[in-house]
C-alpha atoms as a PDB file:
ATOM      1  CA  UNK A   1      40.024 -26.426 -75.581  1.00  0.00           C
ATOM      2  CA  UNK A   2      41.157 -22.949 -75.621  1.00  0.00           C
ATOM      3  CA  UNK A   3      45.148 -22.944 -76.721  1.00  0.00           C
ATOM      4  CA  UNK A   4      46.006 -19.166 -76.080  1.00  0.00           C
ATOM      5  CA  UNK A   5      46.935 -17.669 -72.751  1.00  0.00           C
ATOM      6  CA  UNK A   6      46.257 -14.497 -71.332  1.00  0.00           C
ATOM      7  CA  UNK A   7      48.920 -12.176 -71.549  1.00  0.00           C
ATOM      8  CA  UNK A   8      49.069  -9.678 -67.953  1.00  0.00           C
ATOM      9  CA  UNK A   9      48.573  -6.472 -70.855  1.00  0.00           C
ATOM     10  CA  UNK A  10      45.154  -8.256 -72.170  1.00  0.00           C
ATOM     11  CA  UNK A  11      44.302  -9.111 -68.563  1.00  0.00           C
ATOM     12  CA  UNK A  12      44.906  -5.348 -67.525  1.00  0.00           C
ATOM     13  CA  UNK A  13      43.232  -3.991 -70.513  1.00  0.00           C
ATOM     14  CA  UNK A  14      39.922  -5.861 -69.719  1.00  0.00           C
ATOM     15  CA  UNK A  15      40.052  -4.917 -66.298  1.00  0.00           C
ATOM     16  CA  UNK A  16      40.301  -1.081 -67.301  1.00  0.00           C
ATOM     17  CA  UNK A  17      37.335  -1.557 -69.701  1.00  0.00           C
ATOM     18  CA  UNK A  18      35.156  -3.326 -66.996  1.00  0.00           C
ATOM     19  CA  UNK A  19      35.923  -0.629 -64.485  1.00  0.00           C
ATOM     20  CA  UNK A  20      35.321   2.196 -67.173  1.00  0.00           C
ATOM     21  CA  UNK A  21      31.516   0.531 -67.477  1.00  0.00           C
ATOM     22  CA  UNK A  22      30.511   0.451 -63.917  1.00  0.00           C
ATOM     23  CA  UNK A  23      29.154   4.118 -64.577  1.00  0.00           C
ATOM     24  CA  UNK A  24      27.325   3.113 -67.859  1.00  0.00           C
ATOM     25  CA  UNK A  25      23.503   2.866 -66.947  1.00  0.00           C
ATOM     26  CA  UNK A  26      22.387  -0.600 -68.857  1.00  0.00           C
ATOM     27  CA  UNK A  27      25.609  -2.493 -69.606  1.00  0.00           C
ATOM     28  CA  UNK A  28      27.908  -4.105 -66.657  1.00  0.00           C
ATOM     29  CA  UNK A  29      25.741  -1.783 -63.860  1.00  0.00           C
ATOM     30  CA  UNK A  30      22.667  -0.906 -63.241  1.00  0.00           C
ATOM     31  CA  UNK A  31      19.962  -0.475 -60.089  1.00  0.00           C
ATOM     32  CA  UNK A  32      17.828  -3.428 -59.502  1.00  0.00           C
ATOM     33  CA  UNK A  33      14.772  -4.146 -57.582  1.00  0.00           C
ATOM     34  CA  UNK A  34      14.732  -2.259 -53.897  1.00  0.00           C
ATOM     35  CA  UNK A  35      17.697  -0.156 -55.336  1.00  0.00           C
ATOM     36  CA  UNK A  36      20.425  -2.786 -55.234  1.00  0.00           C
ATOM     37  CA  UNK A  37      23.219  -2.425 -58.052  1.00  0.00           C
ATOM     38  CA  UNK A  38      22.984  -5.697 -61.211  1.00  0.00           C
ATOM     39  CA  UNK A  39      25.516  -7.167 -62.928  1.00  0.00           C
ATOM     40  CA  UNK A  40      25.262  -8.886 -66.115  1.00  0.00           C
ATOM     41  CA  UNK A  41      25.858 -12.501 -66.303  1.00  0.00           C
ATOM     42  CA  UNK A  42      28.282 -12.448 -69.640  1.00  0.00           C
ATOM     43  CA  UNK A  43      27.183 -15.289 -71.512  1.00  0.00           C
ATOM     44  CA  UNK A  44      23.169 -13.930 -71.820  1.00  0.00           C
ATOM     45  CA  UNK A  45      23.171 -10.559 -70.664  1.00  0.00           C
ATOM     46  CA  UNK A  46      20.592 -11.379 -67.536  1.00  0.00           C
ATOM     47  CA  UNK A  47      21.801  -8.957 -64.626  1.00  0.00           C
ATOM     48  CA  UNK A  48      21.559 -10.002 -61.005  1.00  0.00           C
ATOM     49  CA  UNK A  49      21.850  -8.381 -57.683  1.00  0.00           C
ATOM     50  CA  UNK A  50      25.197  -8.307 -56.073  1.00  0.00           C
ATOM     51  CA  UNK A  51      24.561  -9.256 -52.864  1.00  0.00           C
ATOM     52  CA  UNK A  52      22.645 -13.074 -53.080  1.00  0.00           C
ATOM     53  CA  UNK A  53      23.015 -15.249 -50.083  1.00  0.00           C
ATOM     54  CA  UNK A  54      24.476 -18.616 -49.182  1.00  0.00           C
ATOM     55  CA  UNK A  55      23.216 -21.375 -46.610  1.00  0.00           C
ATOM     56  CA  UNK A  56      26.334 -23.122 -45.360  1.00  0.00           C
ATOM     57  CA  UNK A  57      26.205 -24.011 -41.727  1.00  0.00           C
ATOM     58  CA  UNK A  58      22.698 -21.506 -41.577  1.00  0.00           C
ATOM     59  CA  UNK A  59      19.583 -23.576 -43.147  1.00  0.00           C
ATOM     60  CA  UNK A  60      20.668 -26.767 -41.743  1.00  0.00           C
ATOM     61  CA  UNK A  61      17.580 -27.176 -39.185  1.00  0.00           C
ATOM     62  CA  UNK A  62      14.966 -28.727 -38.149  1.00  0.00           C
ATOM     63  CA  UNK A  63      10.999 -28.305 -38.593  1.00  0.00           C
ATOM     64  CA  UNK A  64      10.513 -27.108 -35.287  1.00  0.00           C
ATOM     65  CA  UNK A  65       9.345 -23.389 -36.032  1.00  0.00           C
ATOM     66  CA  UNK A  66      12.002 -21.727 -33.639  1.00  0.00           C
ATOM     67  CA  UNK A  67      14.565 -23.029 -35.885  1.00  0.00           C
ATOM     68  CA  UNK A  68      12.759 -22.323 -39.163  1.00  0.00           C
ATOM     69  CA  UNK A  69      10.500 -18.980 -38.092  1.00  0.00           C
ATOM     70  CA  UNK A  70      14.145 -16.353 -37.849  1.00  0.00           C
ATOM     71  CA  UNK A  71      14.931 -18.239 -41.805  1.00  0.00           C
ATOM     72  CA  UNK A  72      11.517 -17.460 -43.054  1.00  0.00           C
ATOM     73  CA  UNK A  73      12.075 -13.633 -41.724  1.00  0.00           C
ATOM     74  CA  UNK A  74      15.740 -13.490 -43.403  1.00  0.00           C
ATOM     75  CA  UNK A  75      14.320 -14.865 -46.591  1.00  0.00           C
ATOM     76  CA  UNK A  76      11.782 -12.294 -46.432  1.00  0.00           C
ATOM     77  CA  UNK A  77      14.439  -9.246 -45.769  1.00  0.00           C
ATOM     78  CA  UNK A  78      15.790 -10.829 -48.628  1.00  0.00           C
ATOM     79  CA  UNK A  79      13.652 -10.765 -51.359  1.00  0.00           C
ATOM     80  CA  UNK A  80      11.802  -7.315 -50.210  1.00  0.00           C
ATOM     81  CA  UNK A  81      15.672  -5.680 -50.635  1.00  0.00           C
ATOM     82  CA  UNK A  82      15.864  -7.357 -54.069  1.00  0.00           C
ATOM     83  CA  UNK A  83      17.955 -10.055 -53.686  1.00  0.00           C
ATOM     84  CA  UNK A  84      17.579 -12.862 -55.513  1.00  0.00           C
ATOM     85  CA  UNK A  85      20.543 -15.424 -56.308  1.00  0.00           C
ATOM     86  CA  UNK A  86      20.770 -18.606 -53.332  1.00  0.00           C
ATOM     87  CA  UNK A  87      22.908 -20.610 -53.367  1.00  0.00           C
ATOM     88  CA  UNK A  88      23.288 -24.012 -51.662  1.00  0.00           C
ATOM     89  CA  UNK A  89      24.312 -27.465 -51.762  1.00  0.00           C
ATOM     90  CA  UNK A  90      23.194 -31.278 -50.969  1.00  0.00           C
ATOM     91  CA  UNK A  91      27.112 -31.176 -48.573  1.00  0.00           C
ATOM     92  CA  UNK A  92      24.825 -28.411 -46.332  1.00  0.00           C
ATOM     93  CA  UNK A  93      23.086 -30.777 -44.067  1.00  0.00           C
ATOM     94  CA  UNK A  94      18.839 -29.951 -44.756  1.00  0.00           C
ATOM     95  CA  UNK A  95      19.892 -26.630 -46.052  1.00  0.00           C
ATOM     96  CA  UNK A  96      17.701 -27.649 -49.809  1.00  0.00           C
ATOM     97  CA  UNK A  97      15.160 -28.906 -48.064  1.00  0.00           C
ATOM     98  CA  UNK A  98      14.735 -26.185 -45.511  1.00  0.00           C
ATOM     99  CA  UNK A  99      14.777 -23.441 -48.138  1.00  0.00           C
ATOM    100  CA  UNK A 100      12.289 -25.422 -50.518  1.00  0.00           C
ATOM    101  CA  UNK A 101       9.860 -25.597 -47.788  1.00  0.00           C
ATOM    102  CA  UNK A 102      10.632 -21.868 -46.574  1.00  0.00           C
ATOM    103  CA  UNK A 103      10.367 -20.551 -50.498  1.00  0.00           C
ATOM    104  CA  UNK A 104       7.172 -22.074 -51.297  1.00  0.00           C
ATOM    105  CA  UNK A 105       5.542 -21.167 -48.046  1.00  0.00           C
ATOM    106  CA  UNK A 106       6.271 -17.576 -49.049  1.00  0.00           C
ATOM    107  CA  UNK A 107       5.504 -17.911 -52.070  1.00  0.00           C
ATOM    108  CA  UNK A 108       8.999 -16.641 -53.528  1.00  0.00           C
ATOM    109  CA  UNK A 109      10.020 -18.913 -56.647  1.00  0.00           C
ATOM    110  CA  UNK A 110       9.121 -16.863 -58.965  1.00  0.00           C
ATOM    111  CA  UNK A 111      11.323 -13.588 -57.590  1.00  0.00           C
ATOM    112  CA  UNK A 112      14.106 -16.127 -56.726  1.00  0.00           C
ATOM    113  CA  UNK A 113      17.580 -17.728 -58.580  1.00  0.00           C
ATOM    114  CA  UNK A 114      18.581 -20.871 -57.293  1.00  0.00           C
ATOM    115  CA  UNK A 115      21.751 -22.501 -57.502  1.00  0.00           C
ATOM    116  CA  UNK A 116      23.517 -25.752 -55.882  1.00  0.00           C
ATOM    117  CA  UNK A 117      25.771 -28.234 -56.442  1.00  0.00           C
ATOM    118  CA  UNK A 118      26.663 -31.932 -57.399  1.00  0.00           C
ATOM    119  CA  UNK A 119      29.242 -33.132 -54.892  1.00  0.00           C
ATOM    120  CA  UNK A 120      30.072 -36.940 -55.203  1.00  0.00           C
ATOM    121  CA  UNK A 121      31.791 -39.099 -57.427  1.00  0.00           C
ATOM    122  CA  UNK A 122      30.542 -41.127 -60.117  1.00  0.00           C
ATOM    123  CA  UNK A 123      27.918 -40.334 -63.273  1.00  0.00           C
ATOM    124  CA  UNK A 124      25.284 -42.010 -61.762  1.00  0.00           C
ATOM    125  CA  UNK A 125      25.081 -40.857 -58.149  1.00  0.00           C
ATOM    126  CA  UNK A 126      25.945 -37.398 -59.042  1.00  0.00           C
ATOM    127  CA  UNK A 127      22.644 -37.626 -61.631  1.00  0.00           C
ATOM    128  CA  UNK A 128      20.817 -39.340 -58.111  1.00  0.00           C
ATOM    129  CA  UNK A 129      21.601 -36.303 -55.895  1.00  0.00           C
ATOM    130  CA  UNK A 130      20.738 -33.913 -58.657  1.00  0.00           C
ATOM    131  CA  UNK A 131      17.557 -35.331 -58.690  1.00  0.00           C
ATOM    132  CA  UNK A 132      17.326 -35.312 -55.102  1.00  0.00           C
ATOM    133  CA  UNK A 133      18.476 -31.196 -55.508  1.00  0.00           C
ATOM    134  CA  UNK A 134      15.342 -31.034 -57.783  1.00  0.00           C
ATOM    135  CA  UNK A 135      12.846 -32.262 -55.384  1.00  0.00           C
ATOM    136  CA  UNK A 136      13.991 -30.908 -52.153  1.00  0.00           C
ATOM    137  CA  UNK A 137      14.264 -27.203 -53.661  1.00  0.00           C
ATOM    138  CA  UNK A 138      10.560 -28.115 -55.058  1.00  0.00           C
ATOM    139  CA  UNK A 139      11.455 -26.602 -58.311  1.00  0.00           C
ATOM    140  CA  UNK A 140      11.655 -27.991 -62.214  1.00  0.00           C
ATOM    141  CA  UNK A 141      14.388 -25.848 -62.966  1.00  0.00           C
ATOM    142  CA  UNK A 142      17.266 -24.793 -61.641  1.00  0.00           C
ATOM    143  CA  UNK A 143      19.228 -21.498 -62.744  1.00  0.00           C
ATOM    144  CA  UNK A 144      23.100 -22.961 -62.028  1.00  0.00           C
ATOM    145  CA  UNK A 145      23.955 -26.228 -61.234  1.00  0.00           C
ATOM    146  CA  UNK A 146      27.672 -25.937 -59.921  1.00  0.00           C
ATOM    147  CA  UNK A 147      30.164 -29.372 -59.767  1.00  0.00           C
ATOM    148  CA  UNK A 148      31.428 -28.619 -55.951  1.00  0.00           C
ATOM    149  CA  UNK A 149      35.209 -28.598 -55.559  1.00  0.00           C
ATOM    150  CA  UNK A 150      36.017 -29.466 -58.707  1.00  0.00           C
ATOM    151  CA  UNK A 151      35.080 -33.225 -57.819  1.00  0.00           C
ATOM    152  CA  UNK A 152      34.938 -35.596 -60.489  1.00  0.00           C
ATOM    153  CA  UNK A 153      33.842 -32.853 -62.789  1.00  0.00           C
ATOM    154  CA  UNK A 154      34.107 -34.709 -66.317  1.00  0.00           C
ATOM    155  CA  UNK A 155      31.858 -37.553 -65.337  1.00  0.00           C
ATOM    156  CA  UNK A 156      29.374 -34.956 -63.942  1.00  0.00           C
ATOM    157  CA  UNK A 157      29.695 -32.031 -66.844  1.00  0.00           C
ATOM    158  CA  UNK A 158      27.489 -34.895 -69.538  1.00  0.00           C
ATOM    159  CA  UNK A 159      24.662 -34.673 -66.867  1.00  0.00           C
ATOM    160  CA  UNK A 160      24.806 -30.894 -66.265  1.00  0.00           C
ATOM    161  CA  UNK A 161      24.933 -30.517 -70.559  1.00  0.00           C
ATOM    162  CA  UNK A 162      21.957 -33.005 -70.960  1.00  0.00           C
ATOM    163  CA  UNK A 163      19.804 -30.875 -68.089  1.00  0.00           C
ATOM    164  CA  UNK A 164      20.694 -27.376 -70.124  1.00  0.00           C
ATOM    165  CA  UNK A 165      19.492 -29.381 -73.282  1.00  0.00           C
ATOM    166  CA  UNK A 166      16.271 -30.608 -71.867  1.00  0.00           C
ATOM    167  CA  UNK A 167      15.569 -26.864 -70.363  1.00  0.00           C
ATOM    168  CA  UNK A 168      16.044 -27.708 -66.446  1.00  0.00           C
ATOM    169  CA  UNK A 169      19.315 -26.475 -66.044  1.00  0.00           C
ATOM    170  CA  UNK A 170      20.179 -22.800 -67.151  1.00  0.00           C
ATOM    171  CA  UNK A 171      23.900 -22.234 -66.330  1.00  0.00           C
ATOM    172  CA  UNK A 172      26.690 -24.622 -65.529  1.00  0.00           C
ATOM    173  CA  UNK A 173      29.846 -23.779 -63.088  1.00  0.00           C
ATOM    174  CA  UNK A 174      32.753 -24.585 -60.969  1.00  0.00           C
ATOM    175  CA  UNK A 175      33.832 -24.324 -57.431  1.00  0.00           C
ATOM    176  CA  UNK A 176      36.160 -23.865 -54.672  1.00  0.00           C
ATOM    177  CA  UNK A 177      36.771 -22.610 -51.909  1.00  0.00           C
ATOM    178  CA  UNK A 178      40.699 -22.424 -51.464  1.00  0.00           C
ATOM    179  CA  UNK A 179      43.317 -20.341 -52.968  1.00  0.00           C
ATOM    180  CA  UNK A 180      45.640 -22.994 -53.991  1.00  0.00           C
ATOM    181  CA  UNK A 181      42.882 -24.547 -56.130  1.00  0.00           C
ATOM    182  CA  UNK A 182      43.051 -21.501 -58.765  1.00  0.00           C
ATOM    183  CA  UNK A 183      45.288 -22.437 -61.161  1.00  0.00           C
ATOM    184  CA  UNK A 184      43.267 -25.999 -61.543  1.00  0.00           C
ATOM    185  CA  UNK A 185      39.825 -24.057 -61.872  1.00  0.00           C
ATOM    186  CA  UNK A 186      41.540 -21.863 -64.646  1.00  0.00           C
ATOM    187  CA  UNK A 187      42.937 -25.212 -66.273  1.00  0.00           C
ATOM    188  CA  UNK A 188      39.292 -26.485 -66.108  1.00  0.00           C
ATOM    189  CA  UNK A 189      38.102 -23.303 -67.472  1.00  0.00           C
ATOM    190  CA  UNK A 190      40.226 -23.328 -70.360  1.00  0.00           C
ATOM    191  CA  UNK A 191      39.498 -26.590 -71.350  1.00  0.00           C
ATOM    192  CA  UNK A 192      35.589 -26.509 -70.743  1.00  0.00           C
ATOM    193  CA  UNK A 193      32.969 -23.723 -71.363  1.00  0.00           C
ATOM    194  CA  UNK A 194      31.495 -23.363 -67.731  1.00  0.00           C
ATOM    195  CA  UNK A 195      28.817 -20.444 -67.269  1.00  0.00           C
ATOM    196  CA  UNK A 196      29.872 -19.535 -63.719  1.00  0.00           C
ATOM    197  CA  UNK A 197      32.915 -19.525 -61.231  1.00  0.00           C
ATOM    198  CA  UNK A 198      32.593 -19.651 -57.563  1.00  0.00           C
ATOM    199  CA  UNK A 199      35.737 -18.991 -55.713  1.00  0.00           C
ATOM    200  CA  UNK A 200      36.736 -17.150 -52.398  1.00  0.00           C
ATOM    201  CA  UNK A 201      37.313 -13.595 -52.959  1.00  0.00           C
ATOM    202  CA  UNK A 202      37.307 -11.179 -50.028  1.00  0.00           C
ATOM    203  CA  UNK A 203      39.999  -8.732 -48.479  1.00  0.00           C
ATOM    204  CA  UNK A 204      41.654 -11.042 -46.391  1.00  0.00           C
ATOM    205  CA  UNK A 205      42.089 -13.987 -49.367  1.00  0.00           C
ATOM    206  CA  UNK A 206      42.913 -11.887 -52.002  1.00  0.00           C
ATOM    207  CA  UNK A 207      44.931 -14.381 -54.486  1.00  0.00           C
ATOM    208  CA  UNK A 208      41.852 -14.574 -57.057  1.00  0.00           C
ATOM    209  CA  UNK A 209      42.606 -10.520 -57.930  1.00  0.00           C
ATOM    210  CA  UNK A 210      46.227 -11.816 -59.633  1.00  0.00           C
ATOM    211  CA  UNK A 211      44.627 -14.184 -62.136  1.00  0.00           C
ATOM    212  CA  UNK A 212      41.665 -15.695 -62.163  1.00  0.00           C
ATOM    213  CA  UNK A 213      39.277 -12.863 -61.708  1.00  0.00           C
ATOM    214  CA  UNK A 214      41.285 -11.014 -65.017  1.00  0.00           C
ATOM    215  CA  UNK A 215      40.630 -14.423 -66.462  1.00  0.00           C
ATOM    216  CA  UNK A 216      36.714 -14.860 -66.143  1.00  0.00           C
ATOM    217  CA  UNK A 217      36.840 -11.177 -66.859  1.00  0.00           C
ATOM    218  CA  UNK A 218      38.475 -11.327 -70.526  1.00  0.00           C
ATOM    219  CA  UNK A 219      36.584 -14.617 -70.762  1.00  0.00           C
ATOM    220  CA  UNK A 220      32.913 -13.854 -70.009  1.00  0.00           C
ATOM    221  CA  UNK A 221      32.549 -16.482 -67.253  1.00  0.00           C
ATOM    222  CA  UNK A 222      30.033 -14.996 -64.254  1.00  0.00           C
ATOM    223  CA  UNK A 223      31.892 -15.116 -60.754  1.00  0.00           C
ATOM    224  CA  UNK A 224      30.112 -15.892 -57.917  1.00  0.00           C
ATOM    225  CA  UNK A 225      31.755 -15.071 -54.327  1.00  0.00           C
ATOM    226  CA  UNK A 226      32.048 -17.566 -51.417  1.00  0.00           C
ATOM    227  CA  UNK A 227      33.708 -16.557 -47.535  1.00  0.00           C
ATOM    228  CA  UNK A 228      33.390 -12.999 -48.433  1.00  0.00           C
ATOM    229  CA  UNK A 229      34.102 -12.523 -44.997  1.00  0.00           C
ATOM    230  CA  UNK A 230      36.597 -15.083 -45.143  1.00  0.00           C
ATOM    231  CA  UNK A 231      34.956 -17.379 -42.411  1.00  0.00           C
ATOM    232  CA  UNK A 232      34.507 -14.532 -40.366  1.00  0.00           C
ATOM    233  CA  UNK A 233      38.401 -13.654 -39.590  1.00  0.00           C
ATOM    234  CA  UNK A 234      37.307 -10.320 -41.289  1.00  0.00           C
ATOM    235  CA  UNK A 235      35.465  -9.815 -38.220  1.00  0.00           C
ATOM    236  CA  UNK A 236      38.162 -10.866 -35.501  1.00  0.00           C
ATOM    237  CA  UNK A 237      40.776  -8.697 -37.144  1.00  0.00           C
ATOM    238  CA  UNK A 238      38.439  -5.226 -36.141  1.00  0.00           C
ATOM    239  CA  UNK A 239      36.915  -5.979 -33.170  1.00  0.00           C
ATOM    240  CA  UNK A 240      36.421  -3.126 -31.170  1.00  0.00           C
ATOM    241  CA  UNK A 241      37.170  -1.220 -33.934  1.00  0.00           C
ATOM    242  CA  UNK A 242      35.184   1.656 -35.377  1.00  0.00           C
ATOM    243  CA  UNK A 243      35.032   1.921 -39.170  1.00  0.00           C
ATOM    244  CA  UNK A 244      37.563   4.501 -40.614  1.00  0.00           C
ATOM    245  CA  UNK A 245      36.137   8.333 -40.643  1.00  0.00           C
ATOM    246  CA  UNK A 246      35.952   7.882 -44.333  1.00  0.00           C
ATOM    247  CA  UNK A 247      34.208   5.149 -44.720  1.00  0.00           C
ATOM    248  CA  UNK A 248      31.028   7.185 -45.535  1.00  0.00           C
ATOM    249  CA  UNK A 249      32.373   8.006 -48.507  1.00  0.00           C
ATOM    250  CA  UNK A 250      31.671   5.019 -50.012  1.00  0.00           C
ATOM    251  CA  UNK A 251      28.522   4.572 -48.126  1.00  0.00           C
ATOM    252  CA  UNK A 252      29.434   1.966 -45.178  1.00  0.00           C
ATOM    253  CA  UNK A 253      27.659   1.640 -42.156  1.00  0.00           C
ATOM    254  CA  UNK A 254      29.233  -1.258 -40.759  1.00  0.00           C
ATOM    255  CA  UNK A 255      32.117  -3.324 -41.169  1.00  0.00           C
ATOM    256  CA  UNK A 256      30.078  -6.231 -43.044  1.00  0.00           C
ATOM    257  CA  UNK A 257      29.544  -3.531 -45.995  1.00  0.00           C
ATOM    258  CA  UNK A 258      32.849  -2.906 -46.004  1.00  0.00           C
ATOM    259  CA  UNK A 259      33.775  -6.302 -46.284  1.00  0.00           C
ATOM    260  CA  UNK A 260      31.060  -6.694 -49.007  1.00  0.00           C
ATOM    261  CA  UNK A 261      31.506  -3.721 -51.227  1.00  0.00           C
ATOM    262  CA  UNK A 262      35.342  -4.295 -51.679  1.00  0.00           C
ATOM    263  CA  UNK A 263      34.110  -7.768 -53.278  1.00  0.00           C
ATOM    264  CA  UNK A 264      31.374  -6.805 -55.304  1.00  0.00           C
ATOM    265  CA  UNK A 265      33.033  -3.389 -56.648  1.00  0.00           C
ATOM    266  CA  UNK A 266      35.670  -5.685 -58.587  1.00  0.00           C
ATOM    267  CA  UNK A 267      34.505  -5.499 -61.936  1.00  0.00           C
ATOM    268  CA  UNK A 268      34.765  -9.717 -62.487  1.00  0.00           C
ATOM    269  CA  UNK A 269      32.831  -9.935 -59.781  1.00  0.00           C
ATOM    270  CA  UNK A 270      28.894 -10.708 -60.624  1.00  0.00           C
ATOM    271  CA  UNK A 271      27.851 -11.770 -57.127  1.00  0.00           C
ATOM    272  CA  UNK A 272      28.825 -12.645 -53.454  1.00  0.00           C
ATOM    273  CA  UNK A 273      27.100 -14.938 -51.533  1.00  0.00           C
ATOM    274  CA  UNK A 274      27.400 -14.003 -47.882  1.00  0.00           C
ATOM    275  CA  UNK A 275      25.552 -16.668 -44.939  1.00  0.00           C
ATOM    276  CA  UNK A 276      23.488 -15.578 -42.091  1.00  0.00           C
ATOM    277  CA  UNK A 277      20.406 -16.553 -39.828  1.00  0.00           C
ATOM    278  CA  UNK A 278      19.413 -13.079 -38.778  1.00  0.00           C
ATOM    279  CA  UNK A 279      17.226 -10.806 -40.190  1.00  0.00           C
ATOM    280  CA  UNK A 280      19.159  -7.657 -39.336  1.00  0.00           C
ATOM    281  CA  UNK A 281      22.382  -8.917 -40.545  1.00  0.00           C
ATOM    282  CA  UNK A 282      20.449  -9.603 -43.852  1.00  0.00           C
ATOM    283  CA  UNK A 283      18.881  -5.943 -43.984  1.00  0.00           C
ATOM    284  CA  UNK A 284      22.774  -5.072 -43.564  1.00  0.00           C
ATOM    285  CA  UNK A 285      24.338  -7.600 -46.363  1.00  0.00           C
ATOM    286  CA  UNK A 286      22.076  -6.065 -49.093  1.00  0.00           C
ATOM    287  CA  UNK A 287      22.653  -2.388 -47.634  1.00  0.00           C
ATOM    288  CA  UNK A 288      25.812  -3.190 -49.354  1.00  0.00           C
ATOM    289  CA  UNK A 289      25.009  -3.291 -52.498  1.00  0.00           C
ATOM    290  CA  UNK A 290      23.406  -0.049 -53.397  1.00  0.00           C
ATOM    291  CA  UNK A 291      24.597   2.726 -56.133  1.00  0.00           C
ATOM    292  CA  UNK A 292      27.277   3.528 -56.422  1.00  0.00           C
ATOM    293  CA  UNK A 293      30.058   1.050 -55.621  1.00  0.00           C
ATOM    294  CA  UNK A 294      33.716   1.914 -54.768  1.00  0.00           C
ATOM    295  CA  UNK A 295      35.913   2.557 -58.095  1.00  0.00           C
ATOM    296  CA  UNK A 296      39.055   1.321 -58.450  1.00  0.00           C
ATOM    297  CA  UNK A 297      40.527   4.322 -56.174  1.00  0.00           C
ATOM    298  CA  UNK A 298      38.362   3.468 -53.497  1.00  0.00           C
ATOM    299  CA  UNK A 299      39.263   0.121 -53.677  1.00  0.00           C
ATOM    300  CA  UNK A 300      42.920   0.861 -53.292  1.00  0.00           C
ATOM    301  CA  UNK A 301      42.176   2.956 -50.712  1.00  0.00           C
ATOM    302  CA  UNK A 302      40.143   0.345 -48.936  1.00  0.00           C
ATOM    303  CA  UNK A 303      42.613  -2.591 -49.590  1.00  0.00           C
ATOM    304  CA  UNK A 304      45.602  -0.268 -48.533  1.00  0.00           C
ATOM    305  CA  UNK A 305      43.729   0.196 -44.919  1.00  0.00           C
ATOM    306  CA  UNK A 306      42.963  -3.170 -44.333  1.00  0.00           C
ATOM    307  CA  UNK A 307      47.092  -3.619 -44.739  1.00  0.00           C
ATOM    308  CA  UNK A 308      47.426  -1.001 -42.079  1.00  0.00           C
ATOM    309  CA  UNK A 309      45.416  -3.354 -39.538  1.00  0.00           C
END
């Protein structure tokens, strides 16, 4: 267990270094595949797109192909823009069943990185409905295995170190979902070495900037992004708004880039995971994550507007 606390000058000091190597070809950013800016993942150095996708409340369906034909096209858009990181859960209905099918009809396991979740109590039936994760996503490996909401995370961590051992898990990680859950994930991150974070980060929740992102920062823990558009209240709040006239600057085209680029530009940030069913809001999600992203004055800028609303 880690005994020293972050003081806000440390904190601040790793920020400034972060930010100061978003411009360095090679190290914290870089382009990917189809043009989309990487980030390293701090404990191996692997860089990933910054603009993955989720499946809550989207790849629950059936097998009817009306449901499953639009899903096949957005996974598609997906992987021809570059994106590669899914994430998903057994708490998502069919969602890991759904994608599975959808992945290996396409043929796409080898481009993709999968991760999901263990969300129930007790060793043994959170090793069952791993091995249910395993055979639904019709993989051997998985790249992050994630212990949802924090729940009952010690009995579940032995599992989630055994699967790293045996080579069929490749990261381990945390989750929530809910701002007044932060100070427990950084209690659980000082006390275990977790690979990955995933916590709600977007312009309208913006608690995670005070703490916890500084934290993973200084502390090399990858941070994934959930409700980057914050359950879609981003959305409500500019209806029937157009973007502002300088929102070219920093190479928007619609809102949902804005919304996107303000998460992804903070320099803790490895990854956001935004949900949707359509194609065209999928071409749009991973226009958001080409070079270069907003610096820290854009950010300000951007932050400082969306307190103007």
């Amino acid at each position: 267990m880690q005994s020293e606390r972050m003081t806000r000058r440390s904190a601040i000091a790793a920020m400034a270094a972060a930010t100061a190597m978003l411009g360095a070809p090679g190290r914290a950013m870089a382009a990917g595949a189809g043009g989309m800016v990487t980030r390293r993942v701090p404990r191996t150095g692997e860089e990933l797109p910054v603009i993955g996708m989720g499946s809550s409340g989207t790849f629950d369906v059936g097998d009817d192909a009306a449901s499953r034909d639009p899903l096949r096209d957005v996974l598609r858009t997906f992987a021809e823009a570059g994106g590669s990181v899914i994430d998903t859960s057994p708490m998502y209905g069919r969602a890991e069943t759904v994608l599975g099918d959808l992945i290996d009809d396409l043929g796409l396991h080898p481009q993709l990185w999968l991760a999901t979740k263990v969300w129930t109590r007790g060793r043994e039936a959170g090793a069952r409905q791993i091995d249910e994760s395993f055979t639904r996503l019709r993989t051997g490996r998985i790249d992050l295995l994630q212990i949802h909401n924090l729940l009952d995370w010690r009995e579940h961590l032995p599992t989630l170190r055994t699967l790293q051992d045996a080579g069929k898990l490749r990261y381990t990680g945390i989750t929530h979902y809910r701002a007044d859950a932060h100070a427990e994930l950084e209690r659980v991150l000082r006390e275990e070495k977790f690979d990955w974070l995933q916590v709600n980060y977007s312009l309208a929740e913006r608690e995670a900037e005070t703490r916890l992102l500084p934290f993973c920062l200084e502390q090399g823990v990858a941070v994934m992004v959930n409700r980057p558009f914050a359950d879609g209240a981003l959305f409500e709040r500019v209806r029937g708004r157009a973007l502002p006239p300088w929102a070219a600057e920093i190479h928007c085209e619609s809102w949902g880039q804005f919304f996107l680029r303000y998460a992804v530009s903070h320099p803790a940030v490895t990854c956001a995971i935004p949900a949707t069913s359509k194609p065209r809001h999928m071409r749009d999600n991973c226009g958001a994550g080409q070079s270069p992203l907003p610096d820290e004055r854009q950010r300000r800028r951007m932050a400082e507007y969306w307190e103007s609303l």
